[in-house]
Protein backbone atom coordinates (compact mmCIF):
# COMPACT_ATOMS: atom_id res chain seq x y z
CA UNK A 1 -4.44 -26.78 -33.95
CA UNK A 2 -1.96 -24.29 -33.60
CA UNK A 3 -1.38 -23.02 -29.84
CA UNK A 4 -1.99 -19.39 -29.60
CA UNK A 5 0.51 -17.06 -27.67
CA UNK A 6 -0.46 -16.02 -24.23
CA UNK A 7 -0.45 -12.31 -23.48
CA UNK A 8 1.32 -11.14 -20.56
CA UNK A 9 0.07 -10.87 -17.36
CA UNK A 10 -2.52 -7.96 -16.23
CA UNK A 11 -0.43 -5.17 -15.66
CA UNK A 12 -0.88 -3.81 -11.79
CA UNK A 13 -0.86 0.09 -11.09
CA UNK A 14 1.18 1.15 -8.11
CA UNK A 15 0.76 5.10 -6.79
CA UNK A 16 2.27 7.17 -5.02
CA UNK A 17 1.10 10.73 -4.11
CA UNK A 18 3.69 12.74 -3.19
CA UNK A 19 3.21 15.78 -0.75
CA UNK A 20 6.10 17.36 -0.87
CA UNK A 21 10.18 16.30 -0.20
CA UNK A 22 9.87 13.18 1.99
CA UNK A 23 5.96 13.53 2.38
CA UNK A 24 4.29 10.56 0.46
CA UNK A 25 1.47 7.75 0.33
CA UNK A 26 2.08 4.94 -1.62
CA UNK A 27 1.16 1.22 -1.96
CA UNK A 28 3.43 0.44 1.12
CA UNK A 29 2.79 2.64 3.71
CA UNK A 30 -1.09 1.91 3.13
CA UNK A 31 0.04 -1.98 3.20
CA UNK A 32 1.81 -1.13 6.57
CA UNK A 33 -1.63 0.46 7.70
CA UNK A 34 -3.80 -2.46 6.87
CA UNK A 35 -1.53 -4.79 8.92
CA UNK A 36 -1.50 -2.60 11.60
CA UNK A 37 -5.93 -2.38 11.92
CA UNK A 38 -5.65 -5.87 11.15
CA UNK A 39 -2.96 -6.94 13.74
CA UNK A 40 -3.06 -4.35 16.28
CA UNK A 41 0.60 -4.27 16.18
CA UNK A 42 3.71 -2.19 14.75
CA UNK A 43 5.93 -4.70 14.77
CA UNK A 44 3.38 -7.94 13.71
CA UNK A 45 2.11 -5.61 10.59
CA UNK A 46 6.02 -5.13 9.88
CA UNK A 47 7.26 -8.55 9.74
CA UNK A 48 4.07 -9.64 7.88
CA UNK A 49 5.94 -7.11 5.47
CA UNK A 50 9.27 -8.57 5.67
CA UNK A 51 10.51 -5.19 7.15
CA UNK A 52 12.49 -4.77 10.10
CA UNK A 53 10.95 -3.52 13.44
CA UNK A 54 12.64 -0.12 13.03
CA UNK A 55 11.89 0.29 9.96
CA UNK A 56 8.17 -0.15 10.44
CA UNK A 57 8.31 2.79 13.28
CA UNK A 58 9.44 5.00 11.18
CA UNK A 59 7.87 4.75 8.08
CA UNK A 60 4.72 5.42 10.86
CA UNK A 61 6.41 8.14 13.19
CA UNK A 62 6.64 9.61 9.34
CA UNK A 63 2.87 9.01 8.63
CA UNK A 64 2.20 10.65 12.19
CA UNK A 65 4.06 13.43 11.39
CA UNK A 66 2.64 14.41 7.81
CA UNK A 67 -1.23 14.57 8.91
CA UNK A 68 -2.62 17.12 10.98
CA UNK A 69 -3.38 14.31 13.59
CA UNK A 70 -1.59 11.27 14.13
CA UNK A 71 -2.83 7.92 12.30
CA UNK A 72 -1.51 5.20 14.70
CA UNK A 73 -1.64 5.23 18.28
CA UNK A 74 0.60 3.25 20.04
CA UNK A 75 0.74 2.05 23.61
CA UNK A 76 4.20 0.36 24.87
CA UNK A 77 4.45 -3.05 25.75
CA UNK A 78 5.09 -4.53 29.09
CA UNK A 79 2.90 -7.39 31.62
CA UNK A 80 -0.38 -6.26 29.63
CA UNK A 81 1.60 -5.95 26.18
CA UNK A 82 1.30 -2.72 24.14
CA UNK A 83 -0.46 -2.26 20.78
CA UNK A 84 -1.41 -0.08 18.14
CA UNK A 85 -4.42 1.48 16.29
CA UNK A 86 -5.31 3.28 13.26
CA UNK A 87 -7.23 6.62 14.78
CA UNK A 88 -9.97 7.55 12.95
CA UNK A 89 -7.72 10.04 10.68
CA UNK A 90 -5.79 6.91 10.10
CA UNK A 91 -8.72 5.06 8.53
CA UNK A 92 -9.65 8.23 6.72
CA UNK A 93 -6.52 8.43 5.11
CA UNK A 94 -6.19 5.17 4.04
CA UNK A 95 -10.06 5.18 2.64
CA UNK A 96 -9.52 8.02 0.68
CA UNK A 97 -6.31 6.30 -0.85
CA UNK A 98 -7.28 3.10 -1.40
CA UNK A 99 -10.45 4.93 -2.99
CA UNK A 100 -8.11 7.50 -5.11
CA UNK A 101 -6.19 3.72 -6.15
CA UNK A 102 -9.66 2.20 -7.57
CA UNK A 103 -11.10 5.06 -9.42
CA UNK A 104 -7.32 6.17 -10.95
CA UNK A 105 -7.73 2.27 -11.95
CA UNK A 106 -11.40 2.69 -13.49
CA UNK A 107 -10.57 6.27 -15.50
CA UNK A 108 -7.30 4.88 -17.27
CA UNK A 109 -8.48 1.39 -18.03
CA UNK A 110 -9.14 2.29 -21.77
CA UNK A 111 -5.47 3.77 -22.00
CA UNK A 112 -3.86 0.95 -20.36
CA UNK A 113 -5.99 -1.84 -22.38
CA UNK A 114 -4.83 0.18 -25.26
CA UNK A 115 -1.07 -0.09 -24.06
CA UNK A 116 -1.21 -3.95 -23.28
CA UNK A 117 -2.37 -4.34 -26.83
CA UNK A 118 0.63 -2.73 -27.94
CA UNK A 119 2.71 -5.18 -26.17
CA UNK A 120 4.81 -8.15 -27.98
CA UNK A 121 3.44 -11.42 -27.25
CA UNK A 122 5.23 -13.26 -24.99
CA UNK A 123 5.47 -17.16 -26.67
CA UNK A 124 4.11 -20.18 -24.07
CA UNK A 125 6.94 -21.08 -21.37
CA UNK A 126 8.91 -18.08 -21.60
């Protein structure tokens, strides 16, 4: 019985929708606000990431700053510790592009099946 080649992996779809210079969405800012509803923290949601604590503020002072109205609240720490929140513009915004993610997905799944058949097969092991 001869051992048939395995095909490569499903191929993942990453997007980005860019605004304008410096204005953009993509797959890790919404990560970044997922971690944050889930964790109720900048910083926790950040090193879940593997990204430093500054780096996390300002990839969400830029989020803040693109909208109309904010998407994270924060509160500072202190005795009580501080926190943070998606507002409701924050959950909108990350609805409508996880949303735009699945239906992109859905309409080019004949084009991209049609791509990964044009692939070379990658042999067993390699």
């Amino acid at each position: 019985m001869t051992s048939r080649p395995q095909r490569p992996p499903q191929p993942r779809l990453r997007f980005r929708i860019v605004f304008g210079e410096g204005r953009m969405v993509g797959p890790g800012k919404a990560e970044l606000l997922e971690r944050i509803a889930a964790t109720g923290s900048i910083a926790a949601a950040g090193r879940e990431m593997g990204m430093s604590y500054k780096r996390a503020w300002e990839l969400v002072g830029t989020l803040n700053a693109m909208f109309r109205d904010p998407l994270v609240e924060s509160t500072r720490g202190g005795p009580g510790g501080g926190g943070a929140v998606l507002t409701d513009n924050g959950r909108m915004v990350l609805s409508l592009y996880r949303a735009f993610e699945r239906e992109a997905v859905e309409a080019g799944k004949s084009r991209l099946d049609a791509l990964c058949d044009l692939l070379r097969d990658v042999p067993q092991g390699k």
